[in-house]
Protein backbone atom coordinates (compact mmCIF):
# COMPACT_ATOMS: atom_id res chain seq x y z
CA UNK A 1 -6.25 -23.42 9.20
CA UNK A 2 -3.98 -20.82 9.24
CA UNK A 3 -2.90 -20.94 5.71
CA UNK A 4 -6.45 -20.54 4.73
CA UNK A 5 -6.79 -17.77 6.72
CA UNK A 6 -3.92 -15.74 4.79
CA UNK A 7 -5.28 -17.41 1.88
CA UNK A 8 -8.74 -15.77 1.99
CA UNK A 9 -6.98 -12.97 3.13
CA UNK A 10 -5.36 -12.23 0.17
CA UNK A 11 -8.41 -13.14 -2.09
CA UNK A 12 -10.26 -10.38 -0.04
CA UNK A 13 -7.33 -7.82 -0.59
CA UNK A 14 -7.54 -8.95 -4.92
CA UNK A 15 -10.56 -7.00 -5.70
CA UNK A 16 -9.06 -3.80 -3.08
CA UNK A 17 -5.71 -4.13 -5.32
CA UNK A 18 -7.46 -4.39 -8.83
CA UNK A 19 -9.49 -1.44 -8.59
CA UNK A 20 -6.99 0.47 -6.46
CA UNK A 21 -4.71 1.10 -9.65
CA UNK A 22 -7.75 1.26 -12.61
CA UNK A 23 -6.91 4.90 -12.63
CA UNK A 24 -2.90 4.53 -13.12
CA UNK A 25 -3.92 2.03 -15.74
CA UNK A 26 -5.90 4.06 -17.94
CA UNK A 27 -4.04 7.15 -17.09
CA UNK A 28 -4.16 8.37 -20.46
CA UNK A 29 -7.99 7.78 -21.53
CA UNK A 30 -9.11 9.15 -18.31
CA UNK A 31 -7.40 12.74 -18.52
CA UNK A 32 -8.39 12.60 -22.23
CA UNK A 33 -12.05 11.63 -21.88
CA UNK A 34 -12.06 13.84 -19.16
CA UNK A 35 -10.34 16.76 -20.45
CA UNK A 36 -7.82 16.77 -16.97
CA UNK A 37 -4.71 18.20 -16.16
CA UNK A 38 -1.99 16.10 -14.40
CA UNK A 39 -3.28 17.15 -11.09
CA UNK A 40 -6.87 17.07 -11.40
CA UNK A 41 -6.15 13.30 -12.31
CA UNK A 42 -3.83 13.23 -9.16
CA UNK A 43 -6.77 14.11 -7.45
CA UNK A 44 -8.48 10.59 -7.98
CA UNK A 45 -5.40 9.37 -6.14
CA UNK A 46 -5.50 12.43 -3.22
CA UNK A 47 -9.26 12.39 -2.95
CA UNK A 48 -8.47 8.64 -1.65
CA UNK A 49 -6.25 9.16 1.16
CA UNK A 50 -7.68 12.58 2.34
CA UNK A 51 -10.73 11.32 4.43
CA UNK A 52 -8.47 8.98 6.46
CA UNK A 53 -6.35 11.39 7.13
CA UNK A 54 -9.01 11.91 10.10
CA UNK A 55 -11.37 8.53 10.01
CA UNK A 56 -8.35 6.07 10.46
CA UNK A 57 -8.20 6.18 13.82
CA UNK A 58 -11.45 5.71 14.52
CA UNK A 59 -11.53 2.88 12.33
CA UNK A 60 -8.69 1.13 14.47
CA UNK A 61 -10.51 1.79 17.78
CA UNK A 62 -13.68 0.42 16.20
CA UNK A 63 -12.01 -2.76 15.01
CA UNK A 64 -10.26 -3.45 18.52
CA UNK A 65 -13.11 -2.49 19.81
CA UNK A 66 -15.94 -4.83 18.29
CA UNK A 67 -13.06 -7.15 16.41
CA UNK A 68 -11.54 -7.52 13.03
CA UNK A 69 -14.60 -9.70 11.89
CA UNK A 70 -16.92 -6.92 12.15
CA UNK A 71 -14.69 -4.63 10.46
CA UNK A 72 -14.10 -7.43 7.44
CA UNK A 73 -17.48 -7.78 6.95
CA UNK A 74 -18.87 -3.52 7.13
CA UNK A 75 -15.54 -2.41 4.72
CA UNK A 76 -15.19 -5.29 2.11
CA UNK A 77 -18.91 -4.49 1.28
CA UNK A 78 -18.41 -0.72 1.58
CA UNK A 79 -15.22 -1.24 -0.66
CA UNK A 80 -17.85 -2.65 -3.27
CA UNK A 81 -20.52 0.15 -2.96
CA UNK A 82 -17.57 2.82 -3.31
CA UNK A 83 -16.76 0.83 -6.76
CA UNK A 84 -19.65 1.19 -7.81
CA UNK A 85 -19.96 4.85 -7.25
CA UNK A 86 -17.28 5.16 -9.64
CA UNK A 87 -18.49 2.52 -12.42
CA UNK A 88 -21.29 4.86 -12.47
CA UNK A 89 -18.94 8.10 -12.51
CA UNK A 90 -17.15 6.52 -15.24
CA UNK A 91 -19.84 5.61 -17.29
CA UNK A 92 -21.55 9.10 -17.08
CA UNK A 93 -18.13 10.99 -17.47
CA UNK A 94 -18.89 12.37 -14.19
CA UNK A 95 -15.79 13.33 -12.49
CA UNK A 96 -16.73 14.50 -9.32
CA UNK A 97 -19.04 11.59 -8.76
CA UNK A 98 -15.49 9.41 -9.64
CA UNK A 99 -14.14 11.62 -6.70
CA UNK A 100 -16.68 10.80 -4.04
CA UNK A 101 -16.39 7.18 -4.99
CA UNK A 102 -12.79 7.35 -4.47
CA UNK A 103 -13.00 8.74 -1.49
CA UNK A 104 -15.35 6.13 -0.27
CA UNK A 105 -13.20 3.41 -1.47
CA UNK A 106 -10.39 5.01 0.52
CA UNK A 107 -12.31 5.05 3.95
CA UNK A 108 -13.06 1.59 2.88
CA UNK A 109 -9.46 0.09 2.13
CA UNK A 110 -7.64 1.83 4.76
CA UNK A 111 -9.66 0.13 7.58
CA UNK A 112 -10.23 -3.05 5.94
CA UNK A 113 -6.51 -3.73 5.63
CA UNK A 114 -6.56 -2.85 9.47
CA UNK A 115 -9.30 -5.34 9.86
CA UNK A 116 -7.61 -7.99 8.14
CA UNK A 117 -3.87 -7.39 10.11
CA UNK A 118 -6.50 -7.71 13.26
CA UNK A 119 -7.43 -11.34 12.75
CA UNK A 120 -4.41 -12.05 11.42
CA UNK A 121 -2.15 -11.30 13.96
CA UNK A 122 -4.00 -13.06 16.36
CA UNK A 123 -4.24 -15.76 14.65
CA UNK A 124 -0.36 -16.36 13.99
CA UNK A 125 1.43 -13.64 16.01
CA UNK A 126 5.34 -15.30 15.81
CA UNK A 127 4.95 -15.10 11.96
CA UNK A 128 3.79 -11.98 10.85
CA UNK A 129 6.49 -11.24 8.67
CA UNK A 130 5.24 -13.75 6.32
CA UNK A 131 1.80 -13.19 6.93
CA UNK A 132 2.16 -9.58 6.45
CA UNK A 133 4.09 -9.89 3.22
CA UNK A 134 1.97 -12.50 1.29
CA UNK A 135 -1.09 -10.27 2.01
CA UNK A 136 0.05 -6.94 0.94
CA UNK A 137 2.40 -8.25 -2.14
CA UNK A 138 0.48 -11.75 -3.32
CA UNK A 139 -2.75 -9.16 -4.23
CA UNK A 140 -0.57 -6.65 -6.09
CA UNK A 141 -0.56 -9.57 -8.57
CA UNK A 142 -4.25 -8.04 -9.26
CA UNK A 143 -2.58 -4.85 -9.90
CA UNK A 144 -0.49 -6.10 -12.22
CA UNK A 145 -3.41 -7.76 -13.79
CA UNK A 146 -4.83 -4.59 -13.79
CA UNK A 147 -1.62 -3.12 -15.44
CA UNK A 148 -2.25 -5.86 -18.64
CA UNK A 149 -5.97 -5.93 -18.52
CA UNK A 150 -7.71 -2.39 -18.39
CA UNK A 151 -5.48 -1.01 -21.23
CA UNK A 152 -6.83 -4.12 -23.47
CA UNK A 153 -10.06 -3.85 -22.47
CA UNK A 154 -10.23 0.05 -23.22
CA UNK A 155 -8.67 -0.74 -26.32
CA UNK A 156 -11.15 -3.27 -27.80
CA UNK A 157 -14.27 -1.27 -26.70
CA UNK A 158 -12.92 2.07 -26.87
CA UNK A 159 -15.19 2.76 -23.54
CA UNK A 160 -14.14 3.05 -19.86
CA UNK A 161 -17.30 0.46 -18.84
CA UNK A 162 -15.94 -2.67 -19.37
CA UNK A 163 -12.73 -2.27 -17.17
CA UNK A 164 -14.73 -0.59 -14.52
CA UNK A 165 -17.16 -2.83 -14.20
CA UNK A 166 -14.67 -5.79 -14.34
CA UNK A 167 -13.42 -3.93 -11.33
CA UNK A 168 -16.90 -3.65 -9.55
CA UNK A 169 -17.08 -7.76 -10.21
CA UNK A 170 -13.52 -8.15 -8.50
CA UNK A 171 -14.60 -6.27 -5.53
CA UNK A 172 -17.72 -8.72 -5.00
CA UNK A 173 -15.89 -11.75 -5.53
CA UNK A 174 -13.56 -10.40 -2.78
CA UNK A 175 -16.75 -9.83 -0.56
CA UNK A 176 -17.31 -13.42 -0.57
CA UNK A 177 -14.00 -14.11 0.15
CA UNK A 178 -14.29 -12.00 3.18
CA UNK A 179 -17.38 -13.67 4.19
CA UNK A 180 -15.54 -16.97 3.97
CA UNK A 181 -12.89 -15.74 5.89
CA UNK A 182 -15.20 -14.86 8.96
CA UNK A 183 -16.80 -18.67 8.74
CA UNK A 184 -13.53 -20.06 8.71
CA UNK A 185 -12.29 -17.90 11.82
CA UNK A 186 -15.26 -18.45 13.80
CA UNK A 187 -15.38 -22.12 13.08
CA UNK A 188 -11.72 -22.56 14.36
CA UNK A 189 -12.20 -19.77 16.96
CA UNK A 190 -9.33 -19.40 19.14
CA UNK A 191 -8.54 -16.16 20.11
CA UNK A 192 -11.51 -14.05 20.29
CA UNK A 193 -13.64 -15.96 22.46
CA UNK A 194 -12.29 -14.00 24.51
CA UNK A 195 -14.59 -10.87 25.46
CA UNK A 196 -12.65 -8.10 25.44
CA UNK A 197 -13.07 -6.56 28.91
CA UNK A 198 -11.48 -3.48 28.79
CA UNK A 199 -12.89 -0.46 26.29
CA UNK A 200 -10.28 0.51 24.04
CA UNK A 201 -9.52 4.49 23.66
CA UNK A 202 -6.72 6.10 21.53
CA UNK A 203 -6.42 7.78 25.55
CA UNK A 204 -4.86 4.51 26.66
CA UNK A 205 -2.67 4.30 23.60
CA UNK A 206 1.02 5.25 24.54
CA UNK A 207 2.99 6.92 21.81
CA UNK A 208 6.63 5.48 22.59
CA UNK A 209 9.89 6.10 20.48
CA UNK A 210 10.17 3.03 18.62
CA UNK A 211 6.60 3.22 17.30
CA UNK A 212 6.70 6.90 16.22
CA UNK A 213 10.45 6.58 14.05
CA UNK A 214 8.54 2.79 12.64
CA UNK A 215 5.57 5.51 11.72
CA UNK A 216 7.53 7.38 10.24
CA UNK A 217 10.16 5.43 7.98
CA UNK A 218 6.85 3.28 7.18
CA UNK A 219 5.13 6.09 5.74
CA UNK A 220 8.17 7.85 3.99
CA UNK A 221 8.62 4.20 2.17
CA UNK A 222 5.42 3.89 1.30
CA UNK A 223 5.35 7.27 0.26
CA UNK A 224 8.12 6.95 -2.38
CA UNK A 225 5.95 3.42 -3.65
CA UNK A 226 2.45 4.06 -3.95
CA UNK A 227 2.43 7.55 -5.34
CA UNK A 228 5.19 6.76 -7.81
CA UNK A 229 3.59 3.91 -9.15
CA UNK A 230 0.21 5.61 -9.92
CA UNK A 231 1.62 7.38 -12.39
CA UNK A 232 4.82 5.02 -13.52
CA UNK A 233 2.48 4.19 -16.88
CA UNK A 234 3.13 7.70 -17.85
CA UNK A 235 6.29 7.54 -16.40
CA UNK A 236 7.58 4.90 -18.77
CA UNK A 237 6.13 5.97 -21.54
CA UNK A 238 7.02 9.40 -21.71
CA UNK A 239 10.97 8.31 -20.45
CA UNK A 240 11.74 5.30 -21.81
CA UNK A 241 10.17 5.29 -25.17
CA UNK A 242 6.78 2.57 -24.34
CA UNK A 243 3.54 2.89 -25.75
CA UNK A 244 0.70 2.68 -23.11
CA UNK A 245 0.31 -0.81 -23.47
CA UNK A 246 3.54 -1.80 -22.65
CA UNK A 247 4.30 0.38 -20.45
CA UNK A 248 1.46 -1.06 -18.69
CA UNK A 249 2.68 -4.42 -18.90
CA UNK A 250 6.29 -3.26 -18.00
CA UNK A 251 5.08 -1.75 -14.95
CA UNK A 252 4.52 -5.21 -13.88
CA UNK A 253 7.81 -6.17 -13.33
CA UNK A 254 7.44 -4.74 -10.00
CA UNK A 255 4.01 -6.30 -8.50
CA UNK A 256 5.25 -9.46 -9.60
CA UNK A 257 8.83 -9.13 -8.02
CA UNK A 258 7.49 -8.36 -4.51
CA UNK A 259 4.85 -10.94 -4.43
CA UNK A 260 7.54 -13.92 -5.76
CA UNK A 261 10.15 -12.58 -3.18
CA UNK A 262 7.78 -11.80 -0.11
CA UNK A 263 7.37 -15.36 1.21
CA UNK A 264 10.96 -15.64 1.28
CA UNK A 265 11.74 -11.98 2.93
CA UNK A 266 9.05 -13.11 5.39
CA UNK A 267 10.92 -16.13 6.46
CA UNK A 268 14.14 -14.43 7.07
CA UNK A 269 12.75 -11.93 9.09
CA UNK A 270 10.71 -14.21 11.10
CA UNK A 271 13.63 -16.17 12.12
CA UNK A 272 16.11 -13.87 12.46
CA UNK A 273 14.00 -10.72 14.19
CA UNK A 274 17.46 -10.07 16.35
CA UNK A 275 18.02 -8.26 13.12
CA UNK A 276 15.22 -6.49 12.23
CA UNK A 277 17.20 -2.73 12.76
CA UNK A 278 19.40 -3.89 10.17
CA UNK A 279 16.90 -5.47 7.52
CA UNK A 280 15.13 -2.01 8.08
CA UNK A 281 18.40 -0.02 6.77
CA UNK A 282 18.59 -2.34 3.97
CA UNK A 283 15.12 -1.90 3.51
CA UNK A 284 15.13 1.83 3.10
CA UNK A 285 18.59 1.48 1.20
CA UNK A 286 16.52 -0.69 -1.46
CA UNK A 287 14.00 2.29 -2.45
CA UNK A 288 16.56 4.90 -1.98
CA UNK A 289 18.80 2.84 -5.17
CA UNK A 290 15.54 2.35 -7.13
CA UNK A 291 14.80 5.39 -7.84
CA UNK A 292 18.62 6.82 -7.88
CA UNK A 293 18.50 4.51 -11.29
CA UNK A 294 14.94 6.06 -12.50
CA UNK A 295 16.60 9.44 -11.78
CA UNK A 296 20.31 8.53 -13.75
CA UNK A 297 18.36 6.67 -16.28
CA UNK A 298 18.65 8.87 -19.89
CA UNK A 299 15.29 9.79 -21.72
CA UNK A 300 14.63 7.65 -24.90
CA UNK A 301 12.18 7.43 -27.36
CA UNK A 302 12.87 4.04 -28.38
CA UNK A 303 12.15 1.45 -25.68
CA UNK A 304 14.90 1.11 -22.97
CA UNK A 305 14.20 -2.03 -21.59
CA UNK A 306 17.42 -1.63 -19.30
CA UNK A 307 14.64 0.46 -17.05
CA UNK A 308 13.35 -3.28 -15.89
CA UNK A 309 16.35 -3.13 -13.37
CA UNK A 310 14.79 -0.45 -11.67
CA UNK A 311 11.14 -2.04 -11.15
CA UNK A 312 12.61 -5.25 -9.79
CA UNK A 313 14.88 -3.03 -7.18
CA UNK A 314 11.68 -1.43 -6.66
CA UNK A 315 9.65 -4.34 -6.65
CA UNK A 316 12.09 -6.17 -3.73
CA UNK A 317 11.64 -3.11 -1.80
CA UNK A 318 8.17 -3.19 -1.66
CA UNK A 319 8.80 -7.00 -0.15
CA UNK A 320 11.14 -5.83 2.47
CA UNK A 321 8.20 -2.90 3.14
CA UNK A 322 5.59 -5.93 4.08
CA UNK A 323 7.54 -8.57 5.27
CA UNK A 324 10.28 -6.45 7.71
CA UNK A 325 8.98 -2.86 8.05
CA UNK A 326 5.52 -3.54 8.72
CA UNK A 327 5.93 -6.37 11.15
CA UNK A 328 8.58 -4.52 13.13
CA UNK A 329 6.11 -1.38 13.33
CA UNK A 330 3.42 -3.93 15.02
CA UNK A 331 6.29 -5.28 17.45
CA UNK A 332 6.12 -2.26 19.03
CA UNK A 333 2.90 -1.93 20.14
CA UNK A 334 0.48 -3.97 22.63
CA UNK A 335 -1.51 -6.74 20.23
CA UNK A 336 -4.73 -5.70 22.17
CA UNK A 337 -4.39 -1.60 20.13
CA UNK A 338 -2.83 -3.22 17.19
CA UNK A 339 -5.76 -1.79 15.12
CA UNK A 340 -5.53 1.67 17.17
CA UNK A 341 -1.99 1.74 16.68
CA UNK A 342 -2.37 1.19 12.38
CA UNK A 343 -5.32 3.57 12.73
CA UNK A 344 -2.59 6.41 14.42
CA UNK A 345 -0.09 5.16 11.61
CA UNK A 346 -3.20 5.64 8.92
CA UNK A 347 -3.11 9.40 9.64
CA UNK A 348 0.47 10.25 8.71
CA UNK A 349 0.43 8.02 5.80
CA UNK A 350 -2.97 9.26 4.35
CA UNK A 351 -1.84 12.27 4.71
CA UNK A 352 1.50 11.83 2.57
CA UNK A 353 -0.45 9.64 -0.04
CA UNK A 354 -3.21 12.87 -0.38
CA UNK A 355 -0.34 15.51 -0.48
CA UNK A 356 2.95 13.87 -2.47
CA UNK A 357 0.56 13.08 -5.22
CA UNK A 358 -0.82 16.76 -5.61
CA UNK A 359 3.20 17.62 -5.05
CA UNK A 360 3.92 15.51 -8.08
CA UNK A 361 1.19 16.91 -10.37
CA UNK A 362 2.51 20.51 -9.85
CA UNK A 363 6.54 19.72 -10.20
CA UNK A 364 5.13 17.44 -13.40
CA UNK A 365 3.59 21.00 -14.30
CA UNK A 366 6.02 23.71 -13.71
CA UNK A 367 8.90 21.89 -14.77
CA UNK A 368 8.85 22.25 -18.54
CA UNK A 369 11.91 21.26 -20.53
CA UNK A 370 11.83 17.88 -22.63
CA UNK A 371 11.97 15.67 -19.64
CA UNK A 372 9.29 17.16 -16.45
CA UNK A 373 8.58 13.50 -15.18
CA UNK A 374 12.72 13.19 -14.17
CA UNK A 375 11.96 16.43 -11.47
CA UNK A 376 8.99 14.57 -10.17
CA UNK A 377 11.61 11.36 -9.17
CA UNK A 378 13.40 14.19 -7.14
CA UNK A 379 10.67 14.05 -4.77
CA UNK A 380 11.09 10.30 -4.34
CA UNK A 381 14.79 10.48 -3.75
CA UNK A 382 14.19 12.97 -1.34
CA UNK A 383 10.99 10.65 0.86
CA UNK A 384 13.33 7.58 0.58
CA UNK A 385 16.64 9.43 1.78
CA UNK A 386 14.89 10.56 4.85
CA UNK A 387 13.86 7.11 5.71
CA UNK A 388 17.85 5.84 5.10
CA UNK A 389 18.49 8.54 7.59
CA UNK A 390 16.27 7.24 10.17
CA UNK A 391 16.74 3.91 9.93
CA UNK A 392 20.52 4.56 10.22
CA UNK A 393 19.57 6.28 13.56
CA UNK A 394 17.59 3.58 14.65
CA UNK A 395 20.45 1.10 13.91
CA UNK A 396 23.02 3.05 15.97
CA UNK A 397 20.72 3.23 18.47
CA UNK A 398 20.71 -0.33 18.82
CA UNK A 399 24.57 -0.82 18.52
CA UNK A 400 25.57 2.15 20.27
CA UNK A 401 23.47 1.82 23.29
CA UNK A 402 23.89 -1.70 24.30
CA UNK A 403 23.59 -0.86 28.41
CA UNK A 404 20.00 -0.16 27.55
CA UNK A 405 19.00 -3.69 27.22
CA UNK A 406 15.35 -2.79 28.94
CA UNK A 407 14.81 0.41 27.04
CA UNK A 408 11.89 0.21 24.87
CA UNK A 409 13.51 0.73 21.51
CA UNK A 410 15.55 -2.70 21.20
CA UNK A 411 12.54 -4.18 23.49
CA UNK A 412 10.26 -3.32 20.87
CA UNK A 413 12.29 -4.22 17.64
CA UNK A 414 14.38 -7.78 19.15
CA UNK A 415 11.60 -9.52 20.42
């Protein structure tokens, strides 16, 4: 039962993932159909983080509040309104219509995902590692799908309908899957028969060491991921010498990397959580040496396929991101404010993913010379070398400090 669980799980997340990433996938049409600088395309990525830079908490206290089933069913069919917004948007070359329904869609995904970690974790608390990381890298497959399919699409009907609207049918399908998921929990109810007899409030939420440096190497990762990837089909075309298409189908490499190793990363750091400080180094370590090889790597115009190396560094980063960074984040926190907790964590990463991609757009744009996209990987380096930093601390903290067996950081992180 439990493996159907994730299972639907990830279904619902395939149609969030696909249309997620339609933008970095037809980076090039949109900014010329749309007449758009680098930012103002940027925006489509900002615009979807900004509203939950304030919303996310309340969606966490709403879904521990009245439970992760209620919050599975409201955002997986707001997710699919919000794609429709921007079928239309794209269809009418209407930008700022494209803007409210990413903006939507952002509201939407950010609290679904907290939704889904909800049931989840109640469900199977000892194994989140793996849970975690075959739902966050398993539907990045879609993405990668996305990477191969909405440049091919574009190119046969020279029109941006047909890959939107294959998006908008994703999106439903993954309603259903949602839906399924609910029957299945409540069939095989558990947990949440339960009534939850205490009202939740972010009031009663304690903000404790461990959790805030978690919050914060969480979001710095993620930070030097997400943002980098929506525009890493530019990125390798521009560097490396690939035409859109295959730098779309380059880009890839990654998506499929994480979701291959995940399972895997999972296991180890379910078993051996004693050594989840020092996963979380290598972790951080991972992203840091991904993008030192974008950096070092020369500019080409003929196809350097030595630039794979990089995306499957990247892409086994993004594992150790679900399957050890995530779960150790939710080890420190109560599982009754889980969702209160990721809404908390939702404002500091909403707010990087709204403000690193705007950052990116105006280095891309001020930096002139032959090669402007290698200063934008500066910015990278620089998010993932804070989070070595930190999760260096956090290491010696552990080592260092071994008379503080009860203190709340090991606590938190060894259990």
């Amino acid at each position: 039962m439990d493996r159907l669980i994730i299972l639907l799980a990830i279904l619902l997340m395939v149609g969030n993932n696909y249309a997620f990433d339609i933008p970095q996938a037809l980076e090039v049409p949109i900014e010329e159909e749309f007449q758009l600088t680098q930012t103002q395309f940027n925006l489509l990525y900002s615009v979807f983080a900004i509203p939950n830079i304030g919303l996310s908490i309340g969606g966490g206290i709403m879904i521990d509040n009245m439970g992760g089933r209620w919050g599975v069913f409201t955002f997986s069919l707001l997710l699919g309104l919000s794609q429709l917004f921007i079928f239309f948007g794209g269809c009418y070359h209407n930008y700022c219509m494209m803007l409210c329904g990413r903006a939507i869609f952002g509201i939407a995904s950010d609290i679904l995902h907290i939704a889904v970690f909800k049931m989840v974790a109640q469900r199977m608390p000892k194994d989140m590692g793996t849970a975690m990381g075959l739902i966050l890298t398993v539907p990045e497959l879609a993405a990668a799908l996305n990477s191969f399919l909405s440049p091919y699409l574009f190119e046969k009907t020279n029109s941006l309908k047909i890959p939107l609207l294959f998006g908008l049918f994703l999106c439903f399908l993954s309603f259903l899957s949602g839906l399924m998921m609910i029957y299945v929990d409540m069939k095989y109810e558990k947990v949440e028969s339960v009534k939850q007899t205490e009202q939740i409030s972010v009031f009663n939420f304690k903000l404790t060491k461990p959790f805030v440096i978690m919050s914060i190497i969480t979001t710095l990762m993620l930070a030097s991921y997400v943002p980098f990837l929506d525009n890493a089909n530019k990125f390798y075309h521009e560097r490396f010498g690939f035409s859109i298409m295959d730098a779309g189908q380059i880009v890839t490499v990654g998506y499929v990397v994480a979701a291959i190793t995940s399972p895997v990363v999972g296991r180890i750091s379910d078993k051996f959580t004693n050594y989840r400080p020092f996963f979380i180094v290598v972790s951080t370590i991972m992203f840091f040496i991904s993008h030192l090889q974008f950096y070092y790597m020369p500019l080409t115009t003929s196809p350097n396929y030595y630039s794979v190396f990089a995306l499957i560094t990247l892409g086994l980063s993004y594992s150790c991101f679900s399957s050890v960074l995530m779960p150790a984040l939710q080890s420190t926190v109560p599982e009754d404010m889980l969702a209160t907790a990721l809404g908390l964590l939702g404002i500091i990463e909403n707010f990087c993913m709204a403000v690193v991609p705007m950052i990116s757009g105006f280095v891309y744009a001020i930096g002139g010379g032959i090669d402007p996209m290698k200063n934008v990987d500066i910015i990278y380096l620089f998010l993932a070398g804070i989070g070595v930093v930190l999760s260096i601390h956090l290491l010696m903290e552990n080592i260092l400090k071994p008379a503080k067996a009860h203190s709340k950081l090991p606590n938190a992180l060894d259990i």
